[in-house]
C-alpha atoms as a PDB file:
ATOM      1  CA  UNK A   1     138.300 142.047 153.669  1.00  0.00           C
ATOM      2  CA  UNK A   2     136.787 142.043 157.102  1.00  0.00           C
ATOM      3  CA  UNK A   3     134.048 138.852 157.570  1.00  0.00           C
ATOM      4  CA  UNK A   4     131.344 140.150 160.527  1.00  0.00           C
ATOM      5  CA  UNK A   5     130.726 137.566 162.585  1.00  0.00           C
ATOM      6  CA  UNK A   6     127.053 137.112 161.936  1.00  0.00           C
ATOM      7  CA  UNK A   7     127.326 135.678 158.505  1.00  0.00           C
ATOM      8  CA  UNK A   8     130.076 133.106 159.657  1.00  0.00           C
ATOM      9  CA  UNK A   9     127.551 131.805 162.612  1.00  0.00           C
ATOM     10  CA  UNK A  10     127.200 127.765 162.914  1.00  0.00           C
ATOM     11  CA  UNK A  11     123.916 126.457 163.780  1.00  0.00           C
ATOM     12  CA  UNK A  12     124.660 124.045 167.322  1.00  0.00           C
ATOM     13  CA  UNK A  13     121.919 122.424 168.948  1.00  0.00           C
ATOM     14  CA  UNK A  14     121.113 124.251 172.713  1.00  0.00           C
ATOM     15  CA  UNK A  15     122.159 121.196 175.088  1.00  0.00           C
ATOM     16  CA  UNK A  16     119.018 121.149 177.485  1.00  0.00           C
ATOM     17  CA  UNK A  17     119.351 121.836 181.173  1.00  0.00           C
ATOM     18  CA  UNK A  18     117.433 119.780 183.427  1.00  0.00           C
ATOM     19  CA  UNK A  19     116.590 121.970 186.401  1.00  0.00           C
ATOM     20  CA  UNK A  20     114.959 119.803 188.704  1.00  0.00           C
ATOM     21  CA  UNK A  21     111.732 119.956 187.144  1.00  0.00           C
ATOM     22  CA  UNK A  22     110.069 117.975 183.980  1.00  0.00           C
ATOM     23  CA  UNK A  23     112.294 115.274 183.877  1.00  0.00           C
ATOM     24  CA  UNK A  24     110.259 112.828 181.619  1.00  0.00           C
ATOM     25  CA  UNK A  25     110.252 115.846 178.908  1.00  0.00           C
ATOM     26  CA  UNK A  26     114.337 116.773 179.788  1.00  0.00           C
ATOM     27  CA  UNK A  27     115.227 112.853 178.839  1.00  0.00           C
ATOM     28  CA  UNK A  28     113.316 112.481 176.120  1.00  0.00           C
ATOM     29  CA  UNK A  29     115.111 115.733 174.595  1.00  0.00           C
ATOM     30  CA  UNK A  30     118.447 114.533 175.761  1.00  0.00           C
ATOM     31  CA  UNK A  31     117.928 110.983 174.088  1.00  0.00           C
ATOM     32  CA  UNK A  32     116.830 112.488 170.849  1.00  0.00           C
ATOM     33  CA  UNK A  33     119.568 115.112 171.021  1.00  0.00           C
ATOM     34  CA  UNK A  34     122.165 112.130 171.499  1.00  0.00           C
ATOM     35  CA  UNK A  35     120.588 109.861 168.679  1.00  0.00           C
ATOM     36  CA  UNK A  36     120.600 112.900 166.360  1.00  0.00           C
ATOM     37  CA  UNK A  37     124.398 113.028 166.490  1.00  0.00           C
ATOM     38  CA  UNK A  38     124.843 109.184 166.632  1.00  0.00           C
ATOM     39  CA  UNK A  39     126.074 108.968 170.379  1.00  0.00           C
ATOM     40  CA  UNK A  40     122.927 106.627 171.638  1.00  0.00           C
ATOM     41  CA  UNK A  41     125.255 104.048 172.194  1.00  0.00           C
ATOM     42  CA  UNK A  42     127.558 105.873 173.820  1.00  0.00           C
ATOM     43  CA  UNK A  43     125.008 106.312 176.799  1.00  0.00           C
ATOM     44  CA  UNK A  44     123.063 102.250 176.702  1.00  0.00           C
ATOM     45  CA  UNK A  45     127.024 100.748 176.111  1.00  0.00           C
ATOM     46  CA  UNK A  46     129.762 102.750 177.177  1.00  0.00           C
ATOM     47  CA  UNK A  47     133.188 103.932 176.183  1.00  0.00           C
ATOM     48  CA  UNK A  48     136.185 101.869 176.494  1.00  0.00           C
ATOM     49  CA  UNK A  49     138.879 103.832 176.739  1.00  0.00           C
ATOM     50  CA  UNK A  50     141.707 102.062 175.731  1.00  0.00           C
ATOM     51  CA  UNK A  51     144.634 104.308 177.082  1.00  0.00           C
ATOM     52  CA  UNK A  52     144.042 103.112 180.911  1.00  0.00           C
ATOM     53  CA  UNK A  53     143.678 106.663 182.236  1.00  0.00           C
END
């Protein structure tokens, strides 16, 4: 049974380009973007990455 690939689509947020333009309106998209998917933190603290690379 063949599956078409319109009924197996995922909905993914569209990651907002800034193009040099409306900045105040790109970062507050980007921040809620990143808080929707619980990676605030990433961007105030930081990763660690613990391998050394």
């Amino acid at each position: 049974m063949a599956i078409s690939g319109s009924s197996m689509s995922f909905s993914r947020p569209l990651i907002p380009i800034f193009k040099g333009k409306g900045y105040e309106f790109w970062s507050i998209k980007m921040k809620t973007l990143f808080k929707s998917q619980d990676l605030w933190d990433l961007v105030e603290i930081g990763y660690d990455d613990m391998d050394g690379d």
